[in-house]
Protein backbone atom coordinates (compact mmCIF):
# COMPACT_ATOMS: atom_id res chain seq x y z
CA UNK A 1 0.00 0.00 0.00
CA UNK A 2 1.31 3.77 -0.88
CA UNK A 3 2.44 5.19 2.23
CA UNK A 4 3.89 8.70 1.35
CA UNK A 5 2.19 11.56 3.09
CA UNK A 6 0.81 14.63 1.43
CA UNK A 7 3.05 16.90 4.72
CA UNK A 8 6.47 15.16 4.09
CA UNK A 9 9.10 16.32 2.41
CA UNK A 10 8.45 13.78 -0.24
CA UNK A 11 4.58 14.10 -0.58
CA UNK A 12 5.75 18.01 -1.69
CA UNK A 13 8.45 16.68 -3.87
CA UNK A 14 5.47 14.70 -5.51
CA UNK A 15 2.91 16.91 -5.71
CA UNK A 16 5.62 19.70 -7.39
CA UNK A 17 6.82 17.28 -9.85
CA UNK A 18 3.61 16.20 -10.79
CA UNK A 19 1.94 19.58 -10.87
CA UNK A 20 4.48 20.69 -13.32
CA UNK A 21 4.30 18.13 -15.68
CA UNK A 22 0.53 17.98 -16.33
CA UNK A 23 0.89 21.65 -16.35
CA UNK A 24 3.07 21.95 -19.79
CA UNK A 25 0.68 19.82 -21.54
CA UNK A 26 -2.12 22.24 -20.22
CA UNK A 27 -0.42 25.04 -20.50
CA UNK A 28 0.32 24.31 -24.62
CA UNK A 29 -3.11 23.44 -24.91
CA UNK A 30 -4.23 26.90 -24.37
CA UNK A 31 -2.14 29.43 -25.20
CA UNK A 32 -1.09 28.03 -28.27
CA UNK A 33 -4.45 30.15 -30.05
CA UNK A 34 -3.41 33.12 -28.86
CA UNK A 35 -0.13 32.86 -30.66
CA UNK A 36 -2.08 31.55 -33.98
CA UNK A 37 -2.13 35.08 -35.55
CA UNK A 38 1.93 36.14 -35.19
CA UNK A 39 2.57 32.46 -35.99
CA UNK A 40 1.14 32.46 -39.54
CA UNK A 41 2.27 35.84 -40.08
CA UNK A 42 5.95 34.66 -39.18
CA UNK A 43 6.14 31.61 -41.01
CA UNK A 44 3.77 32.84 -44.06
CA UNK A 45 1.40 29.87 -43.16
CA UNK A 46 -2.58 29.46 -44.44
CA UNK A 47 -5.26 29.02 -42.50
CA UNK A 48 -4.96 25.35 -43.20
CA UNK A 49 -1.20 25.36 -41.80
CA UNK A 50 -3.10 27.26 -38.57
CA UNK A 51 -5.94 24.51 -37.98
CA UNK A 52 -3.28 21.68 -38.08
CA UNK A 53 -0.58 23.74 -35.61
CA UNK A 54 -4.09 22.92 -33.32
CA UNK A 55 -5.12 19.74 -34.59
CA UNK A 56 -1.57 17.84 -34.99
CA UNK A 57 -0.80 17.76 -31.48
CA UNK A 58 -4.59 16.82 -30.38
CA UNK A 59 -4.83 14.07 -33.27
CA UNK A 60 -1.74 12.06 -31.44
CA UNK A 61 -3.08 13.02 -28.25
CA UNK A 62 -6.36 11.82 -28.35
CA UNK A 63 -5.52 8.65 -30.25
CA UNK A 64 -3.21 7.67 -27.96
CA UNK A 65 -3.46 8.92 -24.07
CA UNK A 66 -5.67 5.24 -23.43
CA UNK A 67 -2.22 3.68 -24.40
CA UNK A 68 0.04 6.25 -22.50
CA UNK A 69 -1.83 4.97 -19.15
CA UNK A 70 -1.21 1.52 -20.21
CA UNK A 71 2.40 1.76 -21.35
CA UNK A 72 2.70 3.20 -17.02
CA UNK A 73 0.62 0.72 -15.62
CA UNK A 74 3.24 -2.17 -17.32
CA UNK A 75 6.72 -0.81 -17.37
CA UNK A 76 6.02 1.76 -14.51
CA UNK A 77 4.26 4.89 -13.93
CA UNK A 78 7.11 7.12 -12.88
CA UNK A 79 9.16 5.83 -15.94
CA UNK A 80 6.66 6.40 -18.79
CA UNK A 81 6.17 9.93 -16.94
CA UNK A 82 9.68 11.58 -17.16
CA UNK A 83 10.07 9.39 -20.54
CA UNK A 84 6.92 11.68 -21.85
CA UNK A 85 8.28 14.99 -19.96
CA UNK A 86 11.27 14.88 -21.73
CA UNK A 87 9.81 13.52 -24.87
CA UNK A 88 7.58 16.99 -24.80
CA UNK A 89 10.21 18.91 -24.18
CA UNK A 90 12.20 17.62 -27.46
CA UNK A 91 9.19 18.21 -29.33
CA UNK A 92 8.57 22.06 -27.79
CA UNK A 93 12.22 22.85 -28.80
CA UNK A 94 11.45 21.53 -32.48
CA UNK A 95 8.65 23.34 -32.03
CA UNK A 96 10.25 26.85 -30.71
CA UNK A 97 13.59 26.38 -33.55
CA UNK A 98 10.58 25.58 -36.48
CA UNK A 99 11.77 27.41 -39.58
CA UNK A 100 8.12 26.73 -41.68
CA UNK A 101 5.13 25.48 -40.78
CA UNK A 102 5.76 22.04 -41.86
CA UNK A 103 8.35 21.87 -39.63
CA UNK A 104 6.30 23.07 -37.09
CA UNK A 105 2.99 20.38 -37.74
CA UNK A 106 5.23 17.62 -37.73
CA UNK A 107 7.38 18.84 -34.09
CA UNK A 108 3.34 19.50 -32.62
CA UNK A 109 2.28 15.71 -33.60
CA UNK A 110 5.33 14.69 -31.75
CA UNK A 111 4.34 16.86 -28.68
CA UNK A 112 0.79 14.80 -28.40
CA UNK A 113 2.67 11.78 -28.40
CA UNK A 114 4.79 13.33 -25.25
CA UNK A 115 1.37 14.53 -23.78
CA UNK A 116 -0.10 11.17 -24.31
CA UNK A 117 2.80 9.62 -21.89
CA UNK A 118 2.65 12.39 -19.08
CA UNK A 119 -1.09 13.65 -18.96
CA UNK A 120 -2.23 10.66 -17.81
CA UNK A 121 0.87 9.20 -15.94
CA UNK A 122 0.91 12.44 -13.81
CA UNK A 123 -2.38 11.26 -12.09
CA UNK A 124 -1.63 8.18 -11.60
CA UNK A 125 1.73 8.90 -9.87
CA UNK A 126 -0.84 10.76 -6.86
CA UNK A 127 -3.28 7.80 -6.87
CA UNK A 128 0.28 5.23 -6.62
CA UNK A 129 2.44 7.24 -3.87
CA UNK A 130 -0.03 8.48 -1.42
CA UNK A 131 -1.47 6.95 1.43
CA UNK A 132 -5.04 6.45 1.29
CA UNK A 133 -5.82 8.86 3.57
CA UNK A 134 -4.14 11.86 1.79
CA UNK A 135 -5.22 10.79 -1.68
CA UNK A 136 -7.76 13.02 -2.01
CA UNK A 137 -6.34 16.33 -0.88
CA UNK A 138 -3.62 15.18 -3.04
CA UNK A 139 -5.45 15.19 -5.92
CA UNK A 140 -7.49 17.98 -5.27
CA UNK A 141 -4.12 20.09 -4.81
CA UNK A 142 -2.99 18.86 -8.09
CA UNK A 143 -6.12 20.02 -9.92
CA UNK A 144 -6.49 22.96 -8.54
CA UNK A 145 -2.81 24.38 -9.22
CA UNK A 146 -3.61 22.93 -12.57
CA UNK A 147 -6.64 25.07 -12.96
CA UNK A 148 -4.84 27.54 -11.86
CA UNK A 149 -2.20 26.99 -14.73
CA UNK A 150 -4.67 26.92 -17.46
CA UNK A 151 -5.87 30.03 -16.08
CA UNK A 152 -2.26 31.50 -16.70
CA UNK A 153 -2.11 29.96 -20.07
CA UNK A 154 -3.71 32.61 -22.12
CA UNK A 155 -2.47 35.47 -20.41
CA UNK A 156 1.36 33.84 -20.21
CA UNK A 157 0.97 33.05 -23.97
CA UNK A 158 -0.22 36.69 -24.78
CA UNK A 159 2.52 38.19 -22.77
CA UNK A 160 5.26 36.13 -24.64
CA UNK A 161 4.17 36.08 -28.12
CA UNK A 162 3.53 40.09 -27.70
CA UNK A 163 7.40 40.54 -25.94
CA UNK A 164 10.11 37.74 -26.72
CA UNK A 165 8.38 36.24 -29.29
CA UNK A 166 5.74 33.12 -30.19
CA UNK A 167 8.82 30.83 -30.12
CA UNK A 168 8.76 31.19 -26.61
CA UNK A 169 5.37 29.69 -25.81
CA UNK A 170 7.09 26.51 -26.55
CA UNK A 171 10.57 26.93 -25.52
CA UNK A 172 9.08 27.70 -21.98
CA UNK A 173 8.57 23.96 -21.84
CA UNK A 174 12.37 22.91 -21.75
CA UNK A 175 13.29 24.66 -18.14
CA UNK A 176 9.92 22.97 -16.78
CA UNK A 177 11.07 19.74 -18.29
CA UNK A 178 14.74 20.12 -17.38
CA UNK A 179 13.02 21.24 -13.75
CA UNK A 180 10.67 18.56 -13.54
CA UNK A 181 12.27 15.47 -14.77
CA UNK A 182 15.62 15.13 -12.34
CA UNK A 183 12.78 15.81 -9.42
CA UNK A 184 10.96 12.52 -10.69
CA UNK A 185 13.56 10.76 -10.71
CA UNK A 186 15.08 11.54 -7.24
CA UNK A 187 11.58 11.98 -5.13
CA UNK A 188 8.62 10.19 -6.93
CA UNK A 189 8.87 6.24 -6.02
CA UNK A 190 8.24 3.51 -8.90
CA UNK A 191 4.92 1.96 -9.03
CA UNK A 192 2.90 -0.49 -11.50
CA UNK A 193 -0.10 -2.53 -11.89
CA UNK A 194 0.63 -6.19 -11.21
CA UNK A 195 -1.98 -6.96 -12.95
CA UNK A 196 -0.94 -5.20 -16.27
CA UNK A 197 0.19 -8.27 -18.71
CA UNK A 198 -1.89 -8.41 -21.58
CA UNK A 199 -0.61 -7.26 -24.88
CA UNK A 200 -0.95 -3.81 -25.90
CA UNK A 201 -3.05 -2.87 -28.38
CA UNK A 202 -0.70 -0.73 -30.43
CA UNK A 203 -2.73 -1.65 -33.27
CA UNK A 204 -5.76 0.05 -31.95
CA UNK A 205 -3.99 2.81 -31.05
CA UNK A 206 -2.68 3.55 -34.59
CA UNK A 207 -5.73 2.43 -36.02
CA UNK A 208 -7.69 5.63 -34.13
CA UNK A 209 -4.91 7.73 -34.83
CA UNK A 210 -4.86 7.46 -38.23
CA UNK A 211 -8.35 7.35 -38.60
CA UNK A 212 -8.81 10.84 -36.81
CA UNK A 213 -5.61 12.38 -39.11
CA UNK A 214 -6.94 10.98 -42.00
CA UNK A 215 -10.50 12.42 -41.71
CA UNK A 216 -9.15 15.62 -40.31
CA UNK A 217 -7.00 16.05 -42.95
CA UNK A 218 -10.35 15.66 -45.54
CA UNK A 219 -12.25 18.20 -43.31
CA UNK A 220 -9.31 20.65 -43.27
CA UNK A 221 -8.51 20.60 -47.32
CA UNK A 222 -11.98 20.06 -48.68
CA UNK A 223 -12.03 23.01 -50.07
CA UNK A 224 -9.78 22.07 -52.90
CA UNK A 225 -11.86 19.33 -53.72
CA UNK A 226 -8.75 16.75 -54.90
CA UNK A 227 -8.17 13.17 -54.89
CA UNK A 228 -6.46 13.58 -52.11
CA UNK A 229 -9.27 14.70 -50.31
CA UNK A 230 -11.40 12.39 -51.19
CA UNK A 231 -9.08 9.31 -50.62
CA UNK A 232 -8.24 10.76 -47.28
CA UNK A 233 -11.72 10.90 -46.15
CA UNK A 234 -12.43 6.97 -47.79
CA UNK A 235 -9.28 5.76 -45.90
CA UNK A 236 -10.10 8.24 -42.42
CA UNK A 237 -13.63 6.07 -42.80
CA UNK A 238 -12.00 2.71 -43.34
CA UNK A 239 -9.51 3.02 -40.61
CA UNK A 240 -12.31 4.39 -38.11
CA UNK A 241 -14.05 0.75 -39.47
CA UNK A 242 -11.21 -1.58 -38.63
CA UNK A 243 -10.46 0.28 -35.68
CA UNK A 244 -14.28 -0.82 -34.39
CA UNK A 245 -13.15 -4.58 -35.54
CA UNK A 246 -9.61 -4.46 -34.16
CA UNK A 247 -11.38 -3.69 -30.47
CA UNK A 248 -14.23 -5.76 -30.98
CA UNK A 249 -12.05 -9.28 -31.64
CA UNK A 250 -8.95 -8.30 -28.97
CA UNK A 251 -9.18 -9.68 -25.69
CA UNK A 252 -7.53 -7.10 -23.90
CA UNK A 253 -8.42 -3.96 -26.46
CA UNK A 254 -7.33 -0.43 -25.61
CA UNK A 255 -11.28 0.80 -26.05
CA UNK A 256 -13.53 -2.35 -24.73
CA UNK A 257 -16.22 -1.76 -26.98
CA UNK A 258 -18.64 -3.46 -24.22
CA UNK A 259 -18.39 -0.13 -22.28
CA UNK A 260 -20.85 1.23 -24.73
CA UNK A 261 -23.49 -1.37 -23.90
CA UNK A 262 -24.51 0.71 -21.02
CA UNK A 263 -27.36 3.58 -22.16
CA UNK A 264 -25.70 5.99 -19.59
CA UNK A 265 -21.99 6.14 -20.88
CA UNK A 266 -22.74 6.28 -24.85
CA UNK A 267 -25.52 8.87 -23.82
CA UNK A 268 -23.02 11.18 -21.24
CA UNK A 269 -20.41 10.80 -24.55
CA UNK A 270 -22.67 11.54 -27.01
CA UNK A 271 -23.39 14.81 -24.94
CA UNK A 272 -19.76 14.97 -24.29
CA UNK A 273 -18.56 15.34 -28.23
CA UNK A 274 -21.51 18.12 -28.51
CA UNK A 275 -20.10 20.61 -25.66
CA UNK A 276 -16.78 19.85 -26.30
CA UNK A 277 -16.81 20.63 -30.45
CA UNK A 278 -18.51 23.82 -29.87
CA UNK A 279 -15.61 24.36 -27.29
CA UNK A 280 -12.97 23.66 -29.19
CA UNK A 281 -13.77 25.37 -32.11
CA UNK A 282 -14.82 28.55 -30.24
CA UNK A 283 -11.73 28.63 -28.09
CA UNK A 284 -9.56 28.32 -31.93
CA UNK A 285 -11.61 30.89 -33.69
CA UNK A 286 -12.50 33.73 -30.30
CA UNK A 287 -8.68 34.21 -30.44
CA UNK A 288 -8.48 35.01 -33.55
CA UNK A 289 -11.30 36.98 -33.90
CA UNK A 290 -10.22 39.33 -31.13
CA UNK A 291 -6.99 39.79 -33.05
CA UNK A 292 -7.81 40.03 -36.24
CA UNK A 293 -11.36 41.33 -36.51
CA UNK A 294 -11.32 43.74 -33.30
CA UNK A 295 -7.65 44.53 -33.33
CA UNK A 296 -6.34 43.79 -29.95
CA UNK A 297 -2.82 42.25 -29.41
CA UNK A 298 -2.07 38.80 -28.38
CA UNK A 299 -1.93 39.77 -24.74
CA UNK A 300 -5.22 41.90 -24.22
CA UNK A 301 -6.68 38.44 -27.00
CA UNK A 302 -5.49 36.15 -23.99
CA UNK A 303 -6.05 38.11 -21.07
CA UNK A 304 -9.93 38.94 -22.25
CA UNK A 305 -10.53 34.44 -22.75
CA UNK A 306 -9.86 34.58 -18.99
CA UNK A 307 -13.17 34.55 -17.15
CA UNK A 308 -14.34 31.37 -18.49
CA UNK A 309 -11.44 29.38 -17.11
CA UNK A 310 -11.52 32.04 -13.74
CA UNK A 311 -14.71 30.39 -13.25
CA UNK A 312 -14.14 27.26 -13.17
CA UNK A 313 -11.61 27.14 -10.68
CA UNK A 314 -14.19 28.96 -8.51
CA UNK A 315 -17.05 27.30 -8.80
CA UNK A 316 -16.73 23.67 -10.01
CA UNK A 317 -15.87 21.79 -7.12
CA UNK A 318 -19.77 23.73 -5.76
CA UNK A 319 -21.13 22.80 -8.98
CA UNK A 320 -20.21 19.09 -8.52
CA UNK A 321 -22.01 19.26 -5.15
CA UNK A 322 -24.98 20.45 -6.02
CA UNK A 323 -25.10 17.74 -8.86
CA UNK A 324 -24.63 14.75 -6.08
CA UNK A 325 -27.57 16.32 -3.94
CA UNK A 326 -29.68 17.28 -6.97
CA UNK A 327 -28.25 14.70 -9.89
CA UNK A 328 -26.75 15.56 -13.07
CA UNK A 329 -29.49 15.72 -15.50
CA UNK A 330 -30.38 19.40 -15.19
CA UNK A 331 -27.43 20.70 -15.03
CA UNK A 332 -26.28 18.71 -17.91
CA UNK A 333 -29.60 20.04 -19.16
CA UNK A 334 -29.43 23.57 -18.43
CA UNK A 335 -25.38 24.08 -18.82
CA UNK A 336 -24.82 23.41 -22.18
CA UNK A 337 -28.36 26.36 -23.16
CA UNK A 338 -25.77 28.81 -20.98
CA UNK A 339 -23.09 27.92 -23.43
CA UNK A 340 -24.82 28.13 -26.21
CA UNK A 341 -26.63 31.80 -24.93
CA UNK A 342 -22.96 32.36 -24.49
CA UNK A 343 -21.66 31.90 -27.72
CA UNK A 344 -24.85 33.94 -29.04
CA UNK A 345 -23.62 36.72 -27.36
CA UNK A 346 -20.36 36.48 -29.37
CA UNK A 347 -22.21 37.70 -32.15
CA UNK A 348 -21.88 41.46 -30.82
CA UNK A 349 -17.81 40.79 -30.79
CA UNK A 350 -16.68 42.80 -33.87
CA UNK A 351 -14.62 45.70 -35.40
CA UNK A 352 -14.43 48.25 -32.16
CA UNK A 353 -16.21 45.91 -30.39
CA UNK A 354 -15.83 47.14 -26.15
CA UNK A 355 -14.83 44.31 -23.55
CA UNK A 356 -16.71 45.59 -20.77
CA UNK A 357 -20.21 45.53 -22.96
CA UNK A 358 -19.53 42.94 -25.28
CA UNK A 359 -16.78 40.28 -24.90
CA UNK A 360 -16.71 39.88 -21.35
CA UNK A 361 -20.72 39.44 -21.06
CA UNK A 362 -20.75 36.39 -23.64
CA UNK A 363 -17.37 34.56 -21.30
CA UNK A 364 -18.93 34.78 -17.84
CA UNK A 365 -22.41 33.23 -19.61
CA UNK A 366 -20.02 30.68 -21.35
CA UNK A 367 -17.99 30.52 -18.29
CA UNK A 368 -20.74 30.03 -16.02
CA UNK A 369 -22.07 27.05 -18.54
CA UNK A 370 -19.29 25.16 -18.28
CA UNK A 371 -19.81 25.65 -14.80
CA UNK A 372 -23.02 24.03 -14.98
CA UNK A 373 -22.08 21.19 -16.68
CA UNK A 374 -18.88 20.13 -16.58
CA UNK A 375 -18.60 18.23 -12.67
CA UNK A 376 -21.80 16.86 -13.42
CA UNK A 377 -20.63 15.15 -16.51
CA UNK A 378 -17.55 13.55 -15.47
CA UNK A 379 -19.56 12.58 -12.65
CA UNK A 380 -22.16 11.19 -14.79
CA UNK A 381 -19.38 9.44 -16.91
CA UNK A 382 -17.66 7.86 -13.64
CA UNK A 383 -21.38 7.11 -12.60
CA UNK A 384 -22.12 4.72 -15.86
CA UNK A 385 -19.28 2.02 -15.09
CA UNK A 386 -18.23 -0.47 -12.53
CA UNK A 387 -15.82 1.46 -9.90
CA UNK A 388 -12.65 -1.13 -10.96
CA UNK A 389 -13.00 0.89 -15.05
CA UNK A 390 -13.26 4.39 -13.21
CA UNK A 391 -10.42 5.22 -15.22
CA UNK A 392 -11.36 3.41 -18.20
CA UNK A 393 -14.33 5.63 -18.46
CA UNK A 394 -12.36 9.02 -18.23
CA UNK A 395 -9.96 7.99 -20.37
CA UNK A 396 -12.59 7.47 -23.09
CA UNK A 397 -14.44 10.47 -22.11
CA UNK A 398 -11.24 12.61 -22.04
CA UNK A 399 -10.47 11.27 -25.58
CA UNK A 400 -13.68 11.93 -27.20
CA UNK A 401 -14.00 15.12 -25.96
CA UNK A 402 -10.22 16.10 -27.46
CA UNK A 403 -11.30 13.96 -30.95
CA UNK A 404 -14.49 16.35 -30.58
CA UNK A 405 -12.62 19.64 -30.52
CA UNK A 406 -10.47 19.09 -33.30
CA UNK A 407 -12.52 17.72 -35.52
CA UNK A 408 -14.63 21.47 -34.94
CA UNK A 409 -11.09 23.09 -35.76
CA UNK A 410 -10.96 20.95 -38.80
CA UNK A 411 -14.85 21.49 -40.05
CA UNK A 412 -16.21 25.09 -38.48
CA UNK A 413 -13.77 27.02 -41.43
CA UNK A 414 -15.24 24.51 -44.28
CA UNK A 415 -18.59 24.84 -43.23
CA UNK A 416 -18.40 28.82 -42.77
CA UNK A 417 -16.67 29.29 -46.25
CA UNK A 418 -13.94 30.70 -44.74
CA UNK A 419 -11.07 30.98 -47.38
CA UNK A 420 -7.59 29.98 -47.15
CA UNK A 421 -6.46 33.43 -46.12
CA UNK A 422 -9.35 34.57 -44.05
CA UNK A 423 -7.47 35.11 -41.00
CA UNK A 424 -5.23 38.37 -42.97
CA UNK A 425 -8.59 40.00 -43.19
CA UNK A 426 -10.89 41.14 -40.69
CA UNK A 427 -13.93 41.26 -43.16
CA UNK A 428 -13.49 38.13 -44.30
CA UNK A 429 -13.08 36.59 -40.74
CA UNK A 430 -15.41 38.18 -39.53
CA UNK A 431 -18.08 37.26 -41.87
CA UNK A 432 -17.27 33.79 -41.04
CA UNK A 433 -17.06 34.27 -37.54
CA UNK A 434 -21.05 34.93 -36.80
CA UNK A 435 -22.22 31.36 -38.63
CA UNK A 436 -19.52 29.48 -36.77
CA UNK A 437 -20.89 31.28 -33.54
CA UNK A 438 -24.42 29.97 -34.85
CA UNK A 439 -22.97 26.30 -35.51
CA UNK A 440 -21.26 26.10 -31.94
CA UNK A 441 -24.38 27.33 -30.07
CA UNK A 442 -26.92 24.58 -32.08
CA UNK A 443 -24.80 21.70 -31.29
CA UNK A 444 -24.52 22.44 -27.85
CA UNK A 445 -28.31 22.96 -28.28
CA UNK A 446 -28.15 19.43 -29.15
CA UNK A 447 -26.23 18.37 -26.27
CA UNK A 448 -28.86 19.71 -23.87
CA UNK A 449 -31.68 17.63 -25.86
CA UNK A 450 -29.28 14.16 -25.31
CA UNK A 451 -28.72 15.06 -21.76
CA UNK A 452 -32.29 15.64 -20.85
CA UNK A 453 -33.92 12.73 -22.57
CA UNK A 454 -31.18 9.85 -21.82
CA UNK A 455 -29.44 11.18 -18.73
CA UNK A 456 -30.60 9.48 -15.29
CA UNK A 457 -29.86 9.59 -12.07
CA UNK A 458 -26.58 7.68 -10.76
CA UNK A 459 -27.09 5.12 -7.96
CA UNK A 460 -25.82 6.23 -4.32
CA UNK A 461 -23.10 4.01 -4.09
CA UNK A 462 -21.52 5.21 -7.67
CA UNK A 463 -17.93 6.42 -7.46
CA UNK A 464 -17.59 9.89 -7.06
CA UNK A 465 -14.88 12.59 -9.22
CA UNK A 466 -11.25 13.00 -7.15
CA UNK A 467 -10.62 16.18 -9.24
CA UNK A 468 -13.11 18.24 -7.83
CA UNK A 469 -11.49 21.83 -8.78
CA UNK A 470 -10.85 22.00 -12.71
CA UNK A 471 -9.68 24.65 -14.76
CA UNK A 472 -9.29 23.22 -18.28
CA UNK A 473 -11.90 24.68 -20.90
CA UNK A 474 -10.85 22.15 -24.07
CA UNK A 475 -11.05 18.63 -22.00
CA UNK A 476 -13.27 17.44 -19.47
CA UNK A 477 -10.99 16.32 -15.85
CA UNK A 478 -8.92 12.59 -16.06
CA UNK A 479 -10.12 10.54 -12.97
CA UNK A 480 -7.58 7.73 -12.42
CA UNK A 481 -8.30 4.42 -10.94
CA UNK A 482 -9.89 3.88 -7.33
CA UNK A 483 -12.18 2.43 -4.87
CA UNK A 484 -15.37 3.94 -4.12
């Protein structure tokens, strides 16, 4: 049994080391929009080039953080961690020395590889190393510094990419790294899961991958219309196919396809794609539209996003309360309308457009949606499984909702007409802007319909969300494994 205390020496050591690597995944996750703007300006790089500087990194991410917990529970969890700290840290330097944007899209797919190995290995170092009994402020301590990192994400990113440079945004990662790694190594004891010795399913895992790249890659060049597109989207489909068959015959698969049989899960992750596209892709295009449409820099872009993730660190651990005295389905009901009156008030964001009446009105709604809904659903999520696939279920709810958010960077410019260069002018963005605002707010409309007609109350006994305090507006919080 873990015996290290959250008030020793160690248990800080831990909790530092820990902090700080789930932190540079979160941290890139965010401020890279702000930088979007300088960054194709710099390297001369379309709108497409923009949408995959997102989308690479969150295609190798979300196909493969289910294996990333895997690959910790075998060979060890503190090994696969600093192995995936430094591994990001490689990337961010090929990231921060890019000299064109191809350079650049290949050095952020590398980075979601590195994510895959820390995000969720960072968790599961708490849940290993302390004793039962600490566990819980443990993990609460680690969400909640970072939240409070996310919240420092835009604001950080705006202040670099306005001062030394976008470069910096990922160059900021190699001191962390350098910081957090020899740390690990010295403080963090080595832990596994005995009962880890199945084969991986590295076929699964590419088979997803591939499947999201390849149908991402369709959505994002569809408006040329080529062969290329259309093979791409005939191979994305045909992957995503034997992908389904690959899980279905394995007997240890990365994605147990049985997990669906319950109404509850596919229902809370079928609500979770809906809120988390319209996320995604308002989160991609809000930054650039305060840039480019309303004229602010990429600090005043970053600091103005704040509220929404301000919010959450304040209020979700309340929110979560009142959804385990109340149950989830009306929050789950009533959240995602917030957003989506949120993201209607986006429409008044335009060319002189004034924070205090415009911008900052349409966050705290949005802000105070996610609110809303947010506890409730991972709760919902944990709710739907057996207590020994607690972290089963997040894993596959964290990945949806990350497969959900870029495939709304890939498809909100196709389905807007926004051209190749739309982002140079604040007309044409703009013009764009208002329909994607439209799209976001209907399928979060949708979301609210799913979650009031399939959602249900959880039993009593149901195990409950460690990460009570979240501050990340793109995914929903990882839960690790546990007892009730």
């Amino acid at each position: 049994m873990p015996d290290v205390r959250l008030s020793s020496p160690q248990g800080k050591w831990i909790l530092l080391t820990t902090v700080l690597g789930s932190s540079m995944a979160l941290l890139d996750s965010t401020v890279v929009n702000v930088a979007l703007p300088r960054i194709g300006r710099d390297l001369d790089a379309d709108l497409a080039a923009l949408q995959w500087t997102v989308n690479a990194y969150m295609v190798t991410l979300a196909g493969l953080i289910l294996l990333g917990g895997a690959l910790g529970d075998r060979f060890g969890r503190r090994r696969i961690f600093v192995i995936g700290v430094l591994w990001f840290a490689a990337a961010s330097l090929l990231c921060g020395l890019a000299p064109n944007a191809g350079v650049l899209i290949a050095a952020r797919a590398l980075q979601g590889i590195g994510g895959a190995l820390l995000t969720p290995g960072s968790l599961a170092l708490i849940q290993a190393s302390f004793h039962p009994d600490d566990r819980g402020r443990a993990v609460g301590l680690w969400s909640g510094f970072g939240g409070v990192g996310a919240a420092v994400g835009p604001f950080l990113g705006g202040w670099l990419v306005d001062g030394a440079g976008w470069r910096w945004v990922f160059l900021l990662n190699v001191p962390l790294a350098l910081l957090c790694a020899p740390i690990a190594l010295r403080h963090v004891p080595e832990s596994s899961d005995e009962r880890a010795h199945a084969r991986f399913d590295v076929l699964g895992a590419v088979l997803g991958a591939a499947a999201l790249a390849l149908l991402t890659y369709a959505l994002i060049e569809a408006r040329g219309a080529s062969w290329a597109v259309a093979v791409s989207a005939v191979a994305g489909a045909a992957a995503a196919v034997a992908f389904v068959a690959v899980e279905r015959r394995r007997t240890d698969p990365m994605m147990p396809l049985d997990v669906f049989a319950s109404r509850q899960f596919t229902a809370v992750n079928l609500v979770t794609l809906c809120v988390y596209a319209a996320f995604g892709g308002f989160f991609f295009l809000a930054a650039l539209q305060l840039q480019v449409v309303v004229g602010w820099s990429a600090l005043a872009a970053g600091t103005a996003l704040l509220p929404t993730t301000v919010l959450m660190l304040l209020l979700s651990a309340r929110s979560g309360e009142l959804s385990e005295r109340i149950g989830p389905r009306l929050q789950l009901t009533v959240g995602p309308l917030l957003c989506a009156a949120g993201m209607l008030l986006m429409l008044r964001v335009g060319p002189g457009a004034s924070y205090l009446t415009d911008v900052l009105p349409a966050l705290v709604v949005l802000g105070l949606g996610m609110v809303t809904l947010v506890a409730p659903l991972t709760a919902s999520v944990l709710a739907a499984l057996d207590t020994a696939r607690a972290g089963l279920a997040s894993g596959i709810n964290n990945a949806a909702a990350r497969a959900a958010g870029l495939v709304a960077v890939a498809a909100l410019p196709l389905l807007t007409g926004m051209g190749e260069e739309a982002y140079r002018s604040a007309d044409a963005f703009d013009d764009a802007f208002g329909p994607a605002m439209l799209i976001c707010a209907g399928v979060l409309v949708a979301g609210s319909v799913i979650a009031f007609t399939t959602v249900r109350r959880p039993a009593p006994d149901c195990r409950r969300p460690e990460c009570r305090t979240h501050g990340s507006v793109l995914t929903p919080p990882l839960e690790a494994e546990g007892t009730a």
